[in-house]
N, C-alpha and C. Protein backbone atom coordinates (compact mmCIF):
# COMPACT_ATOMS: atom_id res chain seq x y z
N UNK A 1 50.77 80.12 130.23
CA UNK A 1 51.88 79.90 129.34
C UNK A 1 52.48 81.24 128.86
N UNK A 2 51.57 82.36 129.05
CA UNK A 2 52.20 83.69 128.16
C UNK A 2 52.64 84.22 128.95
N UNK A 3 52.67 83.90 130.62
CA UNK A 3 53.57 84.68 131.31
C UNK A 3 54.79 84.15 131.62
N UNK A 4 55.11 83.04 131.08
CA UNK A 4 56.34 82.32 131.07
C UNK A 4 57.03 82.77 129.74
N UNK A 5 56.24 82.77 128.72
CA UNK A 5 57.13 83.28 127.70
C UNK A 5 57.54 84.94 127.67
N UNK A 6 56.92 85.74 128.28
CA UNK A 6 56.96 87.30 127.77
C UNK A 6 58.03 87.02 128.47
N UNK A 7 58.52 86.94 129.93
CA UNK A 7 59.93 87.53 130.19
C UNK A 7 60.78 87.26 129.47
N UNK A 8 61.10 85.87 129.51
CA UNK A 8 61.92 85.31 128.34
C UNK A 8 61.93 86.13 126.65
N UNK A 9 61.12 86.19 125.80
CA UNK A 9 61.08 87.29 125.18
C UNK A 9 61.85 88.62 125.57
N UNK A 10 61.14 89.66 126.58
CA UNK A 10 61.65 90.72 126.66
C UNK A 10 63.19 90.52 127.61
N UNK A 11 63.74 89.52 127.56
CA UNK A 11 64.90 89.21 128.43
C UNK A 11 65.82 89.16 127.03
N UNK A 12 65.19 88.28 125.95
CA UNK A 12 66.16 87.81 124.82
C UNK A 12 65.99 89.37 123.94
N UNK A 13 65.02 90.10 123.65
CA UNK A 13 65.31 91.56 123.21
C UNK A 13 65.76 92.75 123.77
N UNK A 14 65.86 92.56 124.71
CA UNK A 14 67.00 93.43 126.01
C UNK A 14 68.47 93.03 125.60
N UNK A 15 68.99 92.02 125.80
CA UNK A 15 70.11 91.77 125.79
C UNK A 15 70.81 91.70 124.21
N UNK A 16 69.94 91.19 123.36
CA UNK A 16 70.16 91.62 121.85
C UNK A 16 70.36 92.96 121.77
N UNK A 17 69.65 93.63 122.50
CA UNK A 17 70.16 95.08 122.41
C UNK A 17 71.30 95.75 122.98
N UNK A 18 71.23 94.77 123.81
CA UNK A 18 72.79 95.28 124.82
C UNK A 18 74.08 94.48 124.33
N UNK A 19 73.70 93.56 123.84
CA UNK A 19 75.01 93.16 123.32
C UNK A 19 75.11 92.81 121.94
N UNK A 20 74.06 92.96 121.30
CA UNK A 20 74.03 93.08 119.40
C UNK A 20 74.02 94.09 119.00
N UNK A 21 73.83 95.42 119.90
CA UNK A 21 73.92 96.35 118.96
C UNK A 21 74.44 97.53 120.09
N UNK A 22 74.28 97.75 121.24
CA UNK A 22 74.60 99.06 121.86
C UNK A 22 76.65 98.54 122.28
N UNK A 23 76.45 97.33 122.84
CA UNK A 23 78.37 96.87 122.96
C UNK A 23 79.12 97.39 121.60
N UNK A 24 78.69 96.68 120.71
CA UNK A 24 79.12 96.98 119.22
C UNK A 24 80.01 98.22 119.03
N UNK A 25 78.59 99.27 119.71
CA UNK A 25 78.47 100.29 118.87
C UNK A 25 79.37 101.07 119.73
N UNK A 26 79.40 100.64 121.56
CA UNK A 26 80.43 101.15 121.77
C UNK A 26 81.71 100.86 121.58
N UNK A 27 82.07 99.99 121.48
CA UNK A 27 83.41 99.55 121.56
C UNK A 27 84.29 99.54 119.97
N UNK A 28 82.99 100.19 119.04
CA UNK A 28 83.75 100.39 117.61
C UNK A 28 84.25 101.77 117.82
N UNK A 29 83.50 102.56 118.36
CA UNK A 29 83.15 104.02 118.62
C UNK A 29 84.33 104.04 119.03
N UNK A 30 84.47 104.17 120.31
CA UNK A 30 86.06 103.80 121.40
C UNK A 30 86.90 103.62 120.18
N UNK A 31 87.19 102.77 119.92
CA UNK A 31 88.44 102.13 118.69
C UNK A 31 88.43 102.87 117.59
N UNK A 32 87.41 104.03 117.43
CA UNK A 32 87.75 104.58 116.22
C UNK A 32 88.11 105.86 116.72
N UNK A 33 88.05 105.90 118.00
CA UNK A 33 88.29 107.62 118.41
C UNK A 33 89.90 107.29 119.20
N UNK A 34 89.95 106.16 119.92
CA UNK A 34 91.30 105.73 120.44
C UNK A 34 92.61 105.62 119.32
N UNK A 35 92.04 104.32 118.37
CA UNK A 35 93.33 103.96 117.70
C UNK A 35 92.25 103.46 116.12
N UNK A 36 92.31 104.64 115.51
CA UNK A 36 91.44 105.16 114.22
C UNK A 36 92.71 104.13 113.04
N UNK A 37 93.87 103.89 113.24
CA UNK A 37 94.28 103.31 112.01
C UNK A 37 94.63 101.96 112.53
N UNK A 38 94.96 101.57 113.67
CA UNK A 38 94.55 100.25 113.63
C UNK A 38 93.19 99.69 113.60
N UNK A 39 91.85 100.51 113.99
CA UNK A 39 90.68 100.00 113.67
C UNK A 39 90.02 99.43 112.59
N UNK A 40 91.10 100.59 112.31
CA UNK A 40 90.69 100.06 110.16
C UNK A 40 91.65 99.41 109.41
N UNK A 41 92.52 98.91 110.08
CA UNK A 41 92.93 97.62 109.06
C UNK A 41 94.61 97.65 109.38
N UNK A 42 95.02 98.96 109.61
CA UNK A 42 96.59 99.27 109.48
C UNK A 42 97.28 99.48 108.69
N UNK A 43 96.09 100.34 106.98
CA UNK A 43 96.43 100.07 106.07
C UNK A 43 97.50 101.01 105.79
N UNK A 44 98.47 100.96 105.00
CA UNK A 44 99.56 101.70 103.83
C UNK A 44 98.99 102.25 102.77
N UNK A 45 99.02 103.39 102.71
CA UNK A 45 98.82 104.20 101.35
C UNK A 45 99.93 105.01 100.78
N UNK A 46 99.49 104.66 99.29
CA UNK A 46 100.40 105.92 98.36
C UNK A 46 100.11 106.15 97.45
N UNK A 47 100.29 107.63 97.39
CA UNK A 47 99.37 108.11 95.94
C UNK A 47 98.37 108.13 96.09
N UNK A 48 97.25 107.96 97.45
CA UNK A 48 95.92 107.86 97.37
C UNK A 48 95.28 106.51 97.17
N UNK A 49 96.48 105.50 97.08
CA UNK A 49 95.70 104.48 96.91
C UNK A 49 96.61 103.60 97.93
N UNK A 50 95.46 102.61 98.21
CA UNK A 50 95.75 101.53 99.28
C UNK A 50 96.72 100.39 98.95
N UNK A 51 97.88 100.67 99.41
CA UNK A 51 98.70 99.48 99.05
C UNK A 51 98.63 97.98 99.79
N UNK A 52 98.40 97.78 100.88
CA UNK A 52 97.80 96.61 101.77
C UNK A 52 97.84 97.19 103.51
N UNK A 53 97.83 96.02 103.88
CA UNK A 53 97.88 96.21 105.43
C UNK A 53 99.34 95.91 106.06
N UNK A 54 99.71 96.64 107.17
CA UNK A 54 100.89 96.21 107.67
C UNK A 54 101.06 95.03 108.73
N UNK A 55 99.73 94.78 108.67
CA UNK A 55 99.49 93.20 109.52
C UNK A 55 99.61 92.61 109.00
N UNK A 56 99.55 91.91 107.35
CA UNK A 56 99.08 91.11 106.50
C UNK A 56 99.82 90.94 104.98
N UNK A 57 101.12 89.72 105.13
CA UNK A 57 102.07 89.82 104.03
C UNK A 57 101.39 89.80 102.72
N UNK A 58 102.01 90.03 102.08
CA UNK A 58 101.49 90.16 100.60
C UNK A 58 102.84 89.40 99.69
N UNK A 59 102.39 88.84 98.19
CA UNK A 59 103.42 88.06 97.51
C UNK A 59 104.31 89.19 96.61
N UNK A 60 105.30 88.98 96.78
CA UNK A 60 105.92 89.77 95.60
C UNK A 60 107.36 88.98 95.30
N UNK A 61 106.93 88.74 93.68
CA UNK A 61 108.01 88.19 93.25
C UNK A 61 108.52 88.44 92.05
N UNK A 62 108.77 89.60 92.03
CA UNK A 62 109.52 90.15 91.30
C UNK A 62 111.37 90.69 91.27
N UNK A 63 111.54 90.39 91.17
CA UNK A 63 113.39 90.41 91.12
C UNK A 63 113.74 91.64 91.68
N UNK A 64 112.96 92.94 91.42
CA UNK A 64 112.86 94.21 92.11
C UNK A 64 112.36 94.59 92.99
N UNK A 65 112.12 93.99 94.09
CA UNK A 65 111.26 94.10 95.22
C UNK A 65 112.22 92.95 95.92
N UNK A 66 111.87 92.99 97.34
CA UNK A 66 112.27 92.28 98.49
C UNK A 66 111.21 91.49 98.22
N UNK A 67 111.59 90.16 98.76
CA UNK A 67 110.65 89.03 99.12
C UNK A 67 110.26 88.56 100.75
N UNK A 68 108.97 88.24 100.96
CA UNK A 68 108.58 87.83 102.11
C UNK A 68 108.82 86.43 102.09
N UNK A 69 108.22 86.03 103.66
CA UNK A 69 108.23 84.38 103.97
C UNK A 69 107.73 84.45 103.05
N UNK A 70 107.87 82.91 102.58
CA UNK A 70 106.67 81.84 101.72
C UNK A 70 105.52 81.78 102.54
N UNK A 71 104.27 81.57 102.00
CA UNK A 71 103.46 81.21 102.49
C UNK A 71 102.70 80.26 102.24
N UNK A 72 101.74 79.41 103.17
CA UNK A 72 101.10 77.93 102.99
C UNK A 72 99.68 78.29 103.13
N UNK A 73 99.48 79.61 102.65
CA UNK A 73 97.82 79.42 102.73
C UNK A 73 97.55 79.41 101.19
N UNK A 74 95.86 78.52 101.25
CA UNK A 74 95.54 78.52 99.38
C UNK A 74 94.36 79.25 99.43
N UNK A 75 93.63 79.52 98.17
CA UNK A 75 94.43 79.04 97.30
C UNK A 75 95.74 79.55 96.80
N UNK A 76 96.16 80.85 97.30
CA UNK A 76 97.00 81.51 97.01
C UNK A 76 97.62 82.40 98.01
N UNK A 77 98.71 82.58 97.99
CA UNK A 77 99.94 83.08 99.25
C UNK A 77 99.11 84.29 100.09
N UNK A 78 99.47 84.17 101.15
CA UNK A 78 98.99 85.20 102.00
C UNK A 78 97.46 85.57 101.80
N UNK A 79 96.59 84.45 101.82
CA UNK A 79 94.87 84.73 102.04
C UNK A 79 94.31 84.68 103.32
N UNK A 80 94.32 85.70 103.42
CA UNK A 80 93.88 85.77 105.44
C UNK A 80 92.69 84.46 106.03
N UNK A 81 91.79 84.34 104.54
CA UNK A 81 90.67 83.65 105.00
C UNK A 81 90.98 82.07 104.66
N UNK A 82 91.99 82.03 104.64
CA UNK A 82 92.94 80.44 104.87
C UNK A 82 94.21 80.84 105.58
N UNK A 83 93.82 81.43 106.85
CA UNK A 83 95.48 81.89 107.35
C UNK A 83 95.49 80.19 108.35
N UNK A 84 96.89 80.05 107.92
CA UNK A 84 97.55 78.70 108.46
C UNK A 84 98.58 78.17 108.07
N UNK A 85 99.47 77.38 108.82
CA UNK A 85 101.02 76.90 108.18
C UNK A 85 100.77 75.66 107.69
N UNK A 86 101.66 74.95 107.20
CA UNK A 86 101.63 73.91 105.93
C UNK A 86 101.73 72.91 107.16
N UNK A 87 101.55 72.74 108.57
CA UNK A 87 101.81 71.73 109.15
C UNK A 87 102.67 70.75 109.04
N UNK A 88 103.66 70.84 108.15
CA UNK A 88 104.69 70.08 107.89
C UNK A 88 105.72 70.04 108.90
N UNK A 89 106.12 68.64 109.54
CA UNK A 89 106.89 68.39 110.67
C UNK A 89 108.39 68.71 110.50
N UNK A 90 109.31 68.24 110.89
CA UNK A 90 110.63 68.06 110.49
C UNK A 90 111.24 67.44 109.69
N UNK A 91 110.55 66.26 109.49
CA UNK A 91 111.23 64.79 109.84
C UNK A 91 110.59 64.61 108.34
N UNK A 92 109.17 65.78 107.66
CA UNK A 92 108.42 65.35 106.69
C UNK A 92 109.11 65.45 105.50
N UNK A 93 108.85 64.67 104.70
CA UNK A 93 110.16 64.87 103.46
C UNK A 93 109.44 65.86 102.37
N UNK A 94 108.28 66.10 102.90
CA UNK A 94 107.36 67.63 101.77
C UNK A 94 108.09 68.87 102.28
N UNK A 95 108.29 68.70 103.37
CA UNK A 95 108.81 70.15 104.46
C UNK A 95 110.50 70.19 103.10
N UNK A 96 111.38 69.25 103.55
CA UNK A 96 112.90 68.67 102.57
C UNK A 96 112.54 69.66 101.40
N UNK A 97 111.63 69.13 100.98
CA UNK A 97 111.81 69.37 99.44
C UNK A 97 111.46 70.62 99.02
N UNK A 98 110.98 71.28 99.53
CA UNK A 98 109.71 72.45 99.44
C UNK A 98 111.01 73.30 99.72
N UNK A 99 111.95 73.37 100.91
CA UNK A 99 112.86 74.05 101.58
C UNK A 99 113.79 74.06 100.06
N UNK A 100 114.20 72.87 99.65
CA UNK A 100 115.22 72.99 98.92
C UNK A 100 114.86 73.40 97.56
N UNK A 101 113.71 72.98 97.13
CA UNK A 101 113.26 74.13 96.18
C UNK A 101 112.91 75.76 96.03
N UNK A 102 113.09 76.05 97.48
CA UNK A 102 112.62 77.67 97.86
C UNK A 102 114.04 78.22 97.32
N UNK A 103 115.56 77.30 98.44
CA UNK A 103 116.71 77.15 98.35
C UNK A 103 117.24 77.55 96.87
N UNK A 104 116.74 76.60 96.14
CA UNK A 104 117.14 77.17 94.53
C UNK A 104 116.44 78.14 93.66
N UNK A 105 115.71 78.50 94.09
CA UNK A 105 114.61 79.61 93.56
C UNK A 105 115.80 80.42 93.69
N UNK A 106 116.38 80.79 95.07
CA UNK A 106 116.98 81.93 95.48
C UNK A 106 117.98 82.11 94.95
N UNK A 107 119.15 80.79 95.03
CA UNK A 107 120.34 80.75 94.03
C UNK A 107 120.24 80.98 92.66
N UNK A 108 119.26 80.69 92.02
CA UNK A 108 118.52 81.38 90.65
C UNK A 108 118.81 82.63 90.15
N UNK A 109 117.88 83.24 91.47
CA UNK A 109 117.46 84.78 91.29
C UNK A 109 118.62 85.09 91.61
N UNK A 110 120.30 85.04 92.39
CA UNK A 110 120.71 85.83 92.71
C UNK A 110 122.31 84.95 92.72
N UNK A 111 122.73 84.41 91.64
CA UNK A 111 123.72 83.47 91.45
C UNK A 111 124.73 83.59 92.24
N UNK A 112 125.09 85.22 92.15
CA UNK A 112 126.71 85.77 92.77
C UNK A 112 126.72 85.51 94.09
N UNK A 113 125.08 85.07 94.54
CA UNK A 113 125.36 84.74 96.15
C UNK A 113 125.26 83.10 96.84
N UNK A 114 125.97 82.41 95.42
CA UNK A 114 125.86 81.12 95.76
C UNK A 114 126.92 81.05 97.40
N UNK A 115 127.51 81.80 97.59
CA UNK A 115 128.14 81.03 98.72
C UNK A 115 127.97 81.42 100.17
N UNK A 116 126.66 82.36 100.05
CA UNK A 116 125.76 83.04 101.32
C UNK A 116 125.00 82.16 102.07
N UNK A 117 124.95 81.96 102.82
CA UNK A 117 123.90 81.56 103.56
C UNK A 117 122.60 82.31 103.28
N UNK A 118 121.76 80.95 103.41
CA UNK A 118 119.86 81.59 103.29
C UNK A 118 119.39 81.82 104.33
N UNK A 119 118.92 82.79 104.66
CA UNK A 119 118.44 83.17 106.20
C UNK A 119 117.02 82.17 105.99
N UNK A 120 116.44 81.28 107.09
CA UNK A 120 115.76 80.60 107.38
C UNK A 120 114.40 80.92 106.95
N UNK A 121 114.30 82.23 107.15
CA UNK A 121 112.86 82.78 107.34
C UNK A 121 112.37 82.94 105.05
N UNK A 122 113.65 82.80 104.63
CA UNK A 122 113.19 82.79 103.26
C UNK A 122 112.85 81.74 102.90
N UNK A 123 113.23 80.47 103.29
CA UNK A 123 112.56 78.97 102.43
C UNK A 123 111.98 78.39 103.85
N UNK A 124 111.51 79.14 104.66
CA UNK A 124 110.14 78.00 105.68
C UNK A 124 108.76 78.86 105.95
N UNK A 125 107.59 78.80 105.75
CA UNK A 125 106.75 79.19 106.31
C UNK A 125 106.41 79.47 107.29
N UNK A 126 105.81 80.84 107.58
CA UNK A 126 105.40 81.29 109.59
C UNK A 126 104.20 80.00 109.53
N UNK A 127 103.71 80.44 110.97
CA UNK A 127 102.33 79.46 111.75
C UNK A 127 101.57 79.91 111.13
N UNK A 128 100.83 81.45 110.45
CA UNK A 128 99.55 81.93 109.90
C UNK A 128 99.49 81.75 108.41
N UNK A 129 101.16 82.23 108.03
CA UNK A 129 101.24 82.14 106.83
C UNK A 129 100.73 83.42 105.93
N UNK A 130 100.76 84.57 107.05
CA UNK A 130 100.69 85.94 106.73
C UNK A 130 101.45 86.57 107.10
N UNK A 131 102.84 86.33 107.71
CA UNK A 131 103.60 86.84 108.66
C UNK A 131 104.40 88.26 107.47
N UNK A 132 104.18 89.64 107.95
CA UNK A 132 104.46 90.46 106.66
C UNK A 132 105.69 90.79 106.89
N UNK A 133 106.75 89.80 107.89
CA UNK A 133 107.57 90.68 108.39
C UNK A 133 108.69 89.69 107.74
N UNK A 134 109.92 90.04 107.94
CA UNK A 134 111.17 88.53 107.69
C UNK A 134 112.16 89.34 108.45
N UNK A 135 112.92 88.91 108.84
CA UNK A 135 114.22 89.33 110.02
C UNK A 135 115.59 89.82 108.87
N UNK A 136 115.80 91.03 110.02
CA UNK A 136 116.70 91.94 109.08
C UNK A 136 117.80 91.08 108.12
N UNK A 137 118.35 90.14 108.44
CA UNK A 137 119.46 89.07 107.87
C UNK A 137 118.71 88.64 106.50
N UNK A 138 117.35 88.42 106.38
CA UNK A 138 116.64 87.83 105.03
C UNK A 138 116.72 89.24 103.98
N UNK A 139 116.03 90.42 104.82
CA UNK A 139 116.40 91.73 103.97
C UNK A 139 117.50 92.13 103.22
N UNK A 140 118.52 91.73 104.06
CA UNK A 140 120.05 92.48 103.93
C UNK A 140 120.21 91.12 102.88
N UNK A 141 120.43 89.79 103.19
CA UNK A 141 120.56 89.09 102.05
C UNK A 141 119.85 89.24 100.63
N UNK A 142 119.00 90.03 100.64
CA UNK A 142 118.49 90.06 99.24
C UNK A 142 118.82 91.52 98.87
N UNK A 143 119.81 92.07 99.42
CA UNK A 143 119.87 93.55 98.73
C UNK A 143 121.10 93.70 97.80
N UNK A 144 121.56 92.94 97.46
CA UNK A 144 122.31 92.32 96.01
C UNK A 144 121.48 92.19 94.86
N UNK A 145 120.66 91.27 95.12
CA UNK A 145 119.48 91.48 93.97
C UNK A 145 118.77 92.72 93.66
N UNK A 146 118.44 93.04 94.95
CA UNK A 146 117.54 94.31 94.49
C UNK A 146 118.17 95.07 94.08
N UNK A 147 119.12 95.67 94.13
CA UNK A 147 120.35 96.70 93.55
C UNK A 147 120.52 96.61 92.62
N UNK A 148 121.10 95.39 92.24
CA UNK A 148 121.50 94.87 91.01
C UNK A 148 120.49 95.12 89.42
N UNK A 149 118.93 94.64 90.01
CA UNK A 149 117.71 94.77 89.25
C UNK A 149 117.63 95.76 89.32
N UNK A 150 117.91 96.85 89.97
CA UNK A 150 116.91 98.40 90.15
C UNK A 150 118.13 99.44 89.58
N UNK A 151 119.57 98.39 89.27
CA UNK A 151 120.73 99.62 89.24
C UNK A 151 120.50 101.06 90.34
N UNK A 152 120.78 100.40 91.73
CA UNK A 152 121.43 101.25 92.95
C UNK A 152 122.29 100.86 92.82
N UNK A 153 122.98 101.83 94.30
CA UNK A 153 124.12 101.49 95.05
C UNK A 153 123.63 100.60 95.82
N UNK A 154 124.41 99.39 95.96
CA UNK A 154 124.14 98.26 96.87
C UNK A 154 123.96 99.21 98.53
N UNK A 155 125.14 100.37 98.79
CA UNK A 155 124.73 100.88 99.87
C UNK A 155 123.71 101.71 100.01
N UNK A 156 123.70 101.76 99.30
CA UNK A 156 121.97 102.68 99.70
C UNK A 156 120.57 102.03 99.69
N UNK A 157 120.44 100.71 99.01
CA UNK A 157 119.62 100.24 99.53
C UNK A 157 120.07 99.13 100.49
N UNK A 158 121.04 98.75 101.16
CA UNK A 158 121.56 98.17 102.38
C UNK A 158 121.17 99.37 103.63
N UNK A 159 121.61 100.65 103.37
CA UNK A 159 120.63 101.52 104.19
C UNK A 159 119.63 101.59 104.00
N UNK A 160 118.75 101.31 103.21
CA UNK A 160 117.71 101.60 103.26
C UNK A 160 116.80 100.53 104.06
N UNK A 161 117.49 99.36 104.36
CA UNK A 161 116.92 98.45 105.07
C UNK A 161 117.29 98.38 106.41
N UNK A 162 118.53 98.94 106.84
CA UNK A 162 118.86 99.28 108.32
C UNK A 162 117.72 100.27 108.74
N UNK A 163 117.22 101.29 108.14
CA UNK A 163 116.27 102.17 108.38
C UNK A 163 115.08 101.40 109.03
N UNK A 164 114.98 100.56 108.04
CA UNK A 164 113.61 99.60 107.90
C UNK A 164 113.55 98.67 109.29
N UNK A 165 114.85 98.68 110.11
CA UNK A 165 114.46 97.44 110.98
C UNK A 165 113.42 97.90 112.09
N UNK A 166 112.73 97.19 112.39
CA UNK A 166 111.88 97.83 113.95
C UNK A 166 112.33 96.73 114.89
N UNK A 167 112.59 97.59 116.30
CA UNK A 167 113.05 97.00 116.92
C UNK A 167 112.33 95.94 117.84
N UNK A 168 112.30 95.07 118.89
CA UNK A 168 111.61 94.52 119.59
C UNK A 168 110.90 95.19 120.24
N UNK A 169 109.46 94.68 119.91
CA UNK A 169 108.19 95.61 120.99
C UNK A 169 109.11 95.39 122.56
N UNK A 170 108.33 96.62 123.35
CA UNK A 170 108.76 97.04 124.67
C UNK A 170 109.50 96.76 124.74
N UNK A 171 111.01 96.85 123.66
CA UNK A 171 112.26 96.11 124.02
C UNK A 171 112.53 95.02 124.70
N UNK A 172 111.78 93.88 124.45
CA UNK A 172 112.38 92.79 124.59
C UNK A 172 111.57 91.49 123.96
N UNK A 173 110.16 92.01 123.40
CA UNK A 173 109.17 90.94 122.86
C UNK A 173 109.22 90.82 121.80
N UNK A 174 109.64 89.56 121.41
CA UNK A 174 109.93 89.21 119.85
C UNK A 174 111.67 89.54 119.68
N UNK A 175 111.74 89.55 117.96
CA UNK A 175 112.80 90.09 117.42
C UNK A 175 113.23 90.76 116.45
N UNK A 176 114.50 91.70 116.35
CA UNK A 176 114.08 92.47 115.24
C UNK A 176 113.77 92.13 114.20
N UNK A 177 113.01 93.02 113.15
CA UNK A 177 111.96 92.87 112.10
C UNK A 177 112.18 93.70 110.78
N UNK A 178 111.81 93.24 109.70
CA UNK A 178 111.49 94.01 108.82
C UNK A 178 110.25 94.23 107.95
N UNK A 179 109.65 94.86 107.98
CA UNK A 179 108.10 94.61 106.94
C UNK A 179 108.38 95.12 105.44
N UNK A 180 107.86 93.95 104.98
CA UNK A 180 108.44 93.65 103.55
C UNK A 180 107.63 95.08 103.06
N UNK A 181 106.19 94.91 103.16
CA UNK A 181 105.55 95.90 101.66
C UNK A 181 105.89 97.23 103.07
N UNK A 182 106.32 97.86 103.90
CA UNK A 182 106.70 99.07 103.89
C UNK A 182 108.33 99.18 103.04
N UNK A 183 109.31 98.38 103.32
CA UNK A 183 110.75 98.46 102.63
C UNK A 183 110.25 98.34 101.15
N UNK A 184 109.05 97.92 100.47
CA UNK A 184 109.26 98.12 99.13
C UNK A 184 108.72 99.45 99.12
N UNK A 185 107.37 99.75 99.86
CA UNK A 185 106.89 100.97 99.23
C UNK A 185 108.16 102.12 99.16
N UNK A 186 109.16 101.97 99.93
CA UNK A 186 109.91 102.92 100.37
C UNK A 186 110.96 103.09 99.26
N UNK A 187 111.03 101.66 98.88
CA UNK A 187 112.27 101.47 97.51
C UNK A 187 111.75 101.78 96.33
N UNK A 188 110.73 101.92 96.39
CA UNK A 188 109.96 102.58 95.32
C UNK A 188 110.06 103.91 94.93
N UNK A 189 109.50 104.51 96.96
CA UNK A 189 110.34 106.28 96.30
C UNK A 189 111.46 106.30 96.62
N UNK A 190 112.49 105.46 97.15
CA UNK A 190 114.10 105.50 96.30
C UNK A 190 114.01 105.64 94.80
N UNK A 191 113.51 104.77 94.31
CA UNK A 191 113.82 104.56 92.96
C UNK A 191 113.10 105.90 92.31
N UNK A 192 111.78 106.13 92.08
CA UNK A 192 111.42 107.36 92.13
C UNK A 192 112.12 108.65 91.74
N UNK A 193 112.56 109.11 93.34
CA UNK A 193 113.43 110.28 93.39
C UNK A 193 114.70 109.74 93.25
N UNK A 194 115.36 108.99 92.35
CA UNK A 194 117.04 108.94 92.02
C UNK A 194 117.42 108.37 93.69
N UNK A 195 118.57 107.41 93.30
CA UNK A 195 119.46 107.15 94.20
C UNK A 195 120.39 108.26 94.66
């Protein structure tokens, strides 16, 4: 019986070693000597301190700041460890209502633009529900507000979000983009150093 078990044994502590701890260790190694800031998170800093990740939306709702998608993860917006969309169909009348309440949130916050169109990506949720990005049209629509709250020039932070667009990976995957917490960190040192 013990020569049936030792291989088995030294077969299952061989390979624990080869793939619980020596794979690991290479392939963190690699990734930290290859691509050292995506390994670690992709984080944004300022001032020395960590403002979030550029993978991973964050809530901000404050009248002075740009706003991201909504998000449908709980218990609270943008929790990676509930990343997921509200599964709500078309046809669902939670999806209706949710939209048209996002809808008036916005007309709220930003009256003078009752007769704008809402770019889509502000009252519907992405698939993860971390999506940190919203399409340049959601940006540029909210840079009335932000101006307005921060007393800019509407053009200068309207440039400041043309700056902000990134274009389609390898030029042609996806579409253009904006990432919310880099355009705030940035409106920040606008605001900062004077318009």
């Amino acid at each position: 019986m013990f020569s049936t078990i030792r291989p088995a044994v030294s077969l299952l502590a061989l390979f624990t070693l080869l793939t619980g701890v020596a794979y690991p260790l290479v392939v963190t190694g690699a990734a930290q000597a290859i691509f050292p800031t995506q390994a670690n998170g992709s984080l944004i800093e300022s001032k020395g301190q960590v403002m979030g990740s550029r993978l991973i939306g964050q809530s901000f709702d404050d009248a002075r700041y740009f706003w991201g998608r909504p998000s449908a993860t709980g218990p609270g917006p943008y929790n990676a460890a509930a990343s997921a969309g509200s599964n709500l169909g078309p046809t669902n009348p939670a999806l209706t209502t949710a939209v048209r309440e996002r809808v008036a949130a916005l007309r709220v916050a930003d009256p003078e633009q009752a007769s704008v169109s809402i770019p889509v990506d502000l009252v519907t949720t992405s698939g993860s529900g971390l999506d940190p990005h919203i399409s340049p049209a959601a940006a540029l629509y909210q840079v009335h507000r932000v101006a307005r709250t921060r007393r800019l020039a509407e053009e200068r932070v309207r440039a400041l979000v043309l700056e902000h667009v990134e274009a389609r990976s390898l030029g042609f995957l996806g579409e253009p983009r904006v990432n919310v917490l880099l355009l705030n960190a940035a409106l920040d040192e606008l605001a900062d150093g004077g318009a």
